[in-house]
Protein backbone atom coordinates (compact mmCIF):
# COMPACT_ATOMS: atom_id res chain seq x y z
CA UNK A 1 -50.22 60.42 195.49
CA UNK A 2 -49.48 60.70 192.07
CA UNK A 3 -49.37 58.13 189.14
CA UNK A 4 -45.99 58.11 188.80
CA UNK A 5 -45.37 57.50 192.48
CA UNK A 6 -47.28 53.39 191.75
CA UNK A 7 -44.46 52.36 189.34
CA UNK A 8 -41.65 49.53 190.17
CA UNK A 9 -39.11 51.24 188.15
CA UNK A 10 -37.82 55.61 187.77
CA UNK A 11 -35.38 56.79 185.19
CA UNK A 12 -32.77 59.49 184.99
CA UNK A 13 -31.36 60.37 181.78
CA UNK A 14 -28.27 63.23 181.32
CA UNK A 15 -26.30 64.71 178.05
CA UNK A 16 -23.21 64.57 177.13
CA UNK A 17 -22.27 67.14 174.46
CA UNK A 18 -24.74 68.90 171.95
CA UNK A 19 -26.61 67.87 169.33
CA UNK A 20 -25.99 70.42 166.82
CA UNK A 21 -24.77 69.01 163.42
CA UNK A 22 -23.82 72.81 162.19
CA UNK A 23 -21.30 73.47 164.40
CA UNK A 24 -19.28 70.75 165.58
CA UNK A 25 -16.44 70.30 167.77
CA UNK A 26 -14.06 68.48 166.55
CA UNK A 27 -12.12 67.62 169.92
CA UNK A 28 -15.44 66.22 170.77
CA UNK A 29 -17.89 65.31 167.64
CA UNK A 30 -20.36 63.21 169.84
CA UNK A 31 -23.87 63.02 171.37
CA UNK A 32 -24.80 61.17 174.06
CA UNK A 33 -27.46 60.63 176.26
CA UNK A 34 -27.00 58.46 179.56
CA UNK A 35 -30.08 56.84 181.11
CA UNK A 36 -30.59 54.27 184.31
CA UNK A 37 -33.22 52.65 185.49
CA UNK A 38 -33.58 51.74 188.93
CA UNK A 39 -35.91 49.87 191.05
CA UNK A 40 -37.69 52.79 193.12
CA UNK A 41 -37.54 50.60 196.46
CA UNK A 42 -33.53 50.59 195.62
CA UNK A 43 -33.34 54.07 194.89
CA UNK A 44 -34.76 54.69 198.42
CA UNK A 45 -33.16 52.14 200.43
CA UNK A 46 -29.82 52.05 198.78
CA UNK A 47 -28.92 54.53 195.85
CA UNK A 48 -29.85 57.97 197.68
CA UNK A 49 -28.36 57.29 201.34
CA UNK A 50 -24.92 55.70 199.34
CA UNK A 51 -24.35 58.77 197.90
CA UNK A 52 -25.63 60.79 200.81
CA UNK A 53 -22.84 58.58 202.56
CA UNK A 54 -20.11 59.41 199.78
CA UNK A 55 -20.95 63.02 200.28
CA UNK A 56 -20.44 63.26 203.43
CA UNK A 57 -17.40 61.54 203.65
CA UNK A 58 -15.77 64.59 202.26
CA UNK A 59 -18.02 67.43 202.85
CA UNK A 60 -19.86 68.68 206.00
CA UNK A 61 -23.57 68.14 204.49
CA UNK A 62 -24.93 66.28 201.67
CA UNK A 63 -25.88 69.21 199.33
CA UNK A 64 -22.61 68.66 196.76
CA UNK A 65 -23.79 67.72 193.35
CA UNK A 66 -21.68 65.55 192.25
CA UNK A 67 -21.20 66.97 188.52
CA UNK A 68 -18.79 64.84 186.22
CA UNK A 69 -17.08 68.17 184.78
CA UNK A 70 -16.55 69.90 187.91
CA UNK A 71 -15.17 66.58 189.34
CA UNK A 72 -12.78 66.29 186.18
CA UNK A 73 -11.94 70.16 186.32
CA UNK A 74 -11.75 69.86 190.12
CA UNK A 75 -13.62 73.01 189.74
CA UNK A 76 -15.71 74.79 193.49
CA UNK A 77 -16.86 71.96 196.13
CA UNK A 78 -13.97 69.77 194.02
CA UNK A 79 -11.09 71.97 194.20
CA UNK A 80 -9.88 69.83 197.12
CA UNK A 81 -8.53 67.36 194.25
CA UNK A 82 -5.93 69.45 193.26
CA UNK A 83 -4.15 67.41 196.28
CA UNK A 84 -2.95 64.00 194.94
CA UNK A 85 -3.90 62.26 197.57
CA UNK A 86 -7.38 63.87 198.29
CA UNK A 87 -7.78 63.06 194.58
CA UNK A 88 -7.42 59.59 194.50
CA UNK A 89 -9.56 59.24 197.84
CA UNK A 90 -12.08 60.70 196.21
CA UNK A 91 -11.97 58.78 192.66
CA UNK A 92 -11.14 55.58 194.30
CA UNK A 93 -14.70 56.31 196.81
CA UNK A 94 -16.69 57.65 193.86
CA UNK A 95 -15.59 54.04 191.63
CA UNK A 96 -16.46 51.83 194.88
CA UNK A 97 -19.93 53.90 195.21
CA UNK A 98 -21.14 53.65 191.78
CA UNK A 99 -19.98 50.56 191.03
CA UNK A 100 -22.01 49.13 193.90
CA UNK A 101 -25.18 50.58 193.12
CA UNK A 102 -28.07 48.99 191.67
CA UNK A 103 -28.91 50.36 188.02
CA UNK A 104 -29.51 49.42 184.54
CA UNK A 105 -27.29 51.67 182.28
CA UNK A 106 -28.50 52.35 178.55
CA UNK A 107 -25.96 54.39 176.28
CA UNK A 108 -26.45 55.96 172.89
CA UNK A 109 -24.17 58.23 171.28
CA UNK A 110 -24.23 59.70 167.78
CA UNK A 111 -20.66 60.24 166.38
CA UNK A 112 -21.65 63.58 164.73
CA UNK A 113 -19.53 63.53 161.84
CA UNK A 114 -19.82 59.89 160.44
CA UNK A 115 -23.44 61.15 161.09
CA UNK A 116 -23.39 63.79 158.57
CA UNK A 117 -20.78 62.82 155.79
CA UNK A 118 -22.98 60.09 155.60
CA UNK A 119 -26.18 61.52 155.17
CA UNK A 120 -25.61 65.14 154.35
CA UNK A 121 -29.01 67.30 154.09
CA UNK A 122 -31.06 64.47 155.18
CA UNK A 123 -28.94 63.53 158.70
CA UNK A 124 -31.80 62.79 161.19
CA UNK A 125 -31.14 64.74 164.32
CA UNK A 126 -28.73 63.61 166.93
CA UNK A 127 -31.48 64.39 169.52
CA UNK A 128 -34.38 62.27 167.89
CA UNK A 129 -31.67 59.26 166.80
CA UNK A 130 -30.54 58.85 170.31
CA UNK A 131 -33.50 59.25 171.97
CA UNK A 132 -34.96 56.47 169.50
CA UNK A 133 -32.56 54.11 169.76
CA UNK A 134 -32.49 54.75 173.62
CA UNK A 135 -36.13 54.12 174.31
CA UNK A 136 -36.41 50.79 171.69
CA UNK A 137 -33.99 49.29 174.44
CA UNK A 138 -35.81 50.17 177.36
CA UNK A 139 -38.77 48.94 175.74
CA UNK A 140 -37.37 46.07 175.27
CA UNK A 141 -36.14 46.20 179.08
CA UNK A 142 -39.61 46.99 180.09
CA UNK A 143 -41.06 43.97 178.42
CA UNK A 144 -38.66 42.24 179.44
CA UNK A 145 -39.49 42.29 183.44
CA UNK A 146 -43.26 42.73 182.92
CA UNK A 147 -43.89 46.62 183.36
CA UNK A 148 -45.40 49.34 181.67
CA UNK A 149 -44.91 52.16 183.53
CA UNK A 150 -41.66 54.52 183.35
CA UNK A 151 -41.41 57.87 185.23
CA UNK A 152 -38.19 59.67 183.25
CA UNK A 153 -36.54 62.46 184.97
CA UNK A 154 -34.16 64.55 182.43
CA UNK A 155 -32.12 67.60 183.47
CA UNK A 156 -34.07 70.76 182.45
CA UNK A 157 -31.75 72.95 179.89
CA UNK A 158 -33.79 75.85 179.13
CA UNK A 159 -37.28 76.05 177.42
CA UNK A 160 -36.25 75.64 174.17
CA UNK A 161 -34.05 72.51 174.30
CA UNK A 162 -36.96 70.87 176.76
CA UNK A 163 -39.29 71.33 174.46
CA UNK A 164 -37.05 69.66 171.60
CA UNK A 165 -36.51 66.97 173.93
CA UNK A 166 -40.32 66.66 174.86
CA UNK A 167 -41.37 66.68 171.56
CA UNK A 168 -39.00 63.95 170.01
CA UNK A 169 -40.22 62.00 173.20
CA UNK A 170 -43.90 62.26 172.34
CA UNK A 171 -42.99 61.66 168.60
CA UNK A 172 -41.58 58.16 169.69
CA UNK A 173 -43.97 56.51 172.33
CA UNK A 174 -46.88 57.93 169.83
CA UNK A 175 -45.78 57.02 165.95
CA UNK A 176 -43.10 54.23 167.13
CA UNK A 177 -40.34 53.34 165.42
CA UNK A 178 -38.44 51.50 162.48
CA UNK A 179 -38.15 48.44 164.20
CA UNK A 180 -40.80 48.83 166.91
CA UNK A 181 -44.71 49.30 166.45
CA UNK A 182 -46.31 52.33 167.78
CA UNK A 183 -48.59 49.69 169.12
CA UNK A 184 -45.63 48.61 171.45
CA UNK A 185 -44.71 51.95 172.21
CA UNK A 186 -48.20 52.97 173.19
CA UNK A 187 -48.57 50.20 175.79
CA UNK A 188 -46.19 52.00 178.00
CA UNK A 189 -46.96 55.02 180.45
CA UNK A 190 -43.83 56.74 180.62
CA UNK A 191 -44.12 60.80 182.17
CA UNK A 192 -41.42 63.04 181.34
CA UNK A 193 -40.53 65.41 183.64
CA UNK A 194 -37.54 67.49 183.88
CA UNK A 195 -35.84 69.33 187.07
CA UNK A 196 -32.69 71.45 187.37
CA UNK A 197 -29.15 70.06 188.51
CA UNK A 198 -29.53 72.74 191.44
CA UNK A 199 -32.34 70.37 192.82
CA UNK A 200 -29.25 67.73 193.85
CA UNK A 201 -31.13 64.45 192.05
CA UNK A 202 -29.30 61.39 192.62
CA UNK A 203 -30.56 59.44 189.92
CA UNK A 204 -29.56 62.70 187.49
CA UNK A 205 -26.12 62.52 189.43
CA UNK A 206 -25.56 58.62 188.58
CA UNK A 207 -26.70 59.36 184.72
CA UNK A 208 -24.48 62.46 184.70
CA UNK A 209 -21.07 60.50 185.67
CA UNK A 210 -21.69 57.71 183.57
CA UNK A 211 -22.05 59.83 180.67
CA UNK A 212 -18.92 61.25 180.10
CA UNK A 213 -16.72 57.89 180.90
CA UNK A 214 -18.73 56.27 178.01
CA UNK A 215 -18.45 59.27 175.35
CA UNK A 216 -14.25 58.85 176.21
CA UNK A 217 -15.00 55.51 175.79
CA UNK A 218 -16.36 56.01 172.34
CA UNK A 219 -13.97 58.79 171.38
CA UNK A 220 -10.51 56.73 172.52
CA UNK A 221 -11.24 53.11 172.98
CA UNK A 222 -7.66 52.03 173.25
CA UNK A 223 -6.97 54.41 176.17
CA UNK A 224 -7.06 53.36 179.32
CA UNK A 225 -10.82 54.29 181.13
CA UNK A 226 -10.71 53.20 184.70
CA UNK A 227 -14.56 55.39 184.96
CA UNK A 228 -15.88 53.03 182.16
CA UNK A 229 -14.94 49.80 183.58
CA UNK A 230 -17.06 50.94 186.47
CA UNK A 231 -19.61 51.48 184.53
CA UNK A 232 -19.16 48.41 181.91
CA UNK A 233 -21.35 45.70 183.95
CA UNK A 234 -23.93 47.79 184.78
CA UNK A 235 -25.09 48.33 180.93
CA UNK A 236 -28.22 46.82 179.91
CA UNK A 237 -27.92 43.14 178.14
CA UNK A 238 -30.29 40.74 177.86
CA UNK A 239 -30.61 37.57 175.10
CA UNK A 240 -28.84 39.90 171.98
CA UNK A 241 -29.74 43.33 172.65
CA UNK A 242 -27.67 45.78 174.37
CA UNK A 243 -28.11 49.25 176.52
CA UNK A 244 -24.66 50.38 174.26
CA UNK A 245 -25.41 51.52 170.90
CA UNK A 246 -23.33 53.64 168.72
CA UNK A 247 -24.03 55.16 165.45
CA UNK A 248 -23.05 55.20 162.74
């Protein structure tokens, strides 16, 4: 038994978009990164067989990953949506699913552009701004129930951007923050490990489709997001801080 097998709580976090500030898309100027936290006894007894139960309400086996752009695209193990009907079974299942499940949602997303016209040469990385403001919430989450320990799962993306991502990890739980002490930040035992979307995670799943529902969220709040008010009550709140932070 490892460590990270004792703690109360795992976390999954997923991407949405890049965090390049050179080349930016306009159609979609945003980084974001998705996390939840979930109890591990709930992931076990509840999150993993619910969507083993989704899955295999419309496939023969349990091995579909259910990956927000394919689903949107109705792209391979999807393409069974291009029927109406078969495509609101399956939305109107997914919603039910997720929106019963037990997790903490934290969202951060750097609007790219504001980002840079506002600080030109000296804009801070998307990757280490998100991250930071992601992580001073779940600190504050983590305090907040009485636990120190935090196993984080992230979807591997090649050895260069894990390493990015590993490093601006380290940087935070070891230096700290603006607003946090690296005295806070070093109370907590949080291992970083990162598998491949192949490897059919659940918890990487649930991060992965609430990812995109908040970026559209971001991008076009007046429009209509039936995906997001799925998502809306799980997001982290507790006295005045929130899981949903956007900047700038």
């Amino acid at each position: 038994m490892s460590p990270a097998s004792d703690s109360r709580f795992i976390a999954f976090f997923d991407e949405c978009g890049d965090h390049s500030l050179e080349k930016i898309d306009t159609d979609f100027p945003l980084f974001v990164i998705s996390t939840v936290i979930l109890e591990r006894s709930a992931y076990i007894e509840t999150v993993v067989p619910a969507l083993n139960r989704l899955k295999l309400s419309f496939w023969p086996h349990e091995g579909v990953n259910l990956h927000s752009r394919d689903i949107r695209k109705q792209h391979g193990d999807f393409s069974f949506m291009r029927v109406p009907e078969y495509r609101k079974a399956m939305l109107d299942a997914l919603s039910e699913t997720i929106g019963a499940l037990p997790f903490t949602l934290f969202i951060t997303a750097i609007r790219k552009t504001k980002h840079k016209e506002r600080y030109g040469a000296n804009a801070t990385s998307p990757y280490d701004l998100a991250l930071t403001y992601t992580f001073e919430r779940v600190l504050h989450f983590l305090e907040g129930v009485g636990e120190t320990s935090l196993p984080v799962t992230a979807e591997a993306r090649g050895k260069i951007e894990d390493n990015e991502l590993a490093a601006a990890f380290l940087r935070i739980v070891t230096e700290g923050t603006r607003f946090h002490s690296v005295e806070r930040f070093r109370t907590l035992n949080c291992p970083l490990s990162f598998r491949r979307k192949s490897d059919n995670i659940a918890g990487m799943q649930v991060a992965d489709l609430c990812a995109y529902p908040a970026a559209r969220q971001v991008l076009k709040p007046d429009q209509s997001n039936q995906a997001y008010e799925v998502i809306k009550p799980h997001i982290y709140r507790r006295n005045s801080v929130t899981g949903w932070k956007v900047f700038p």
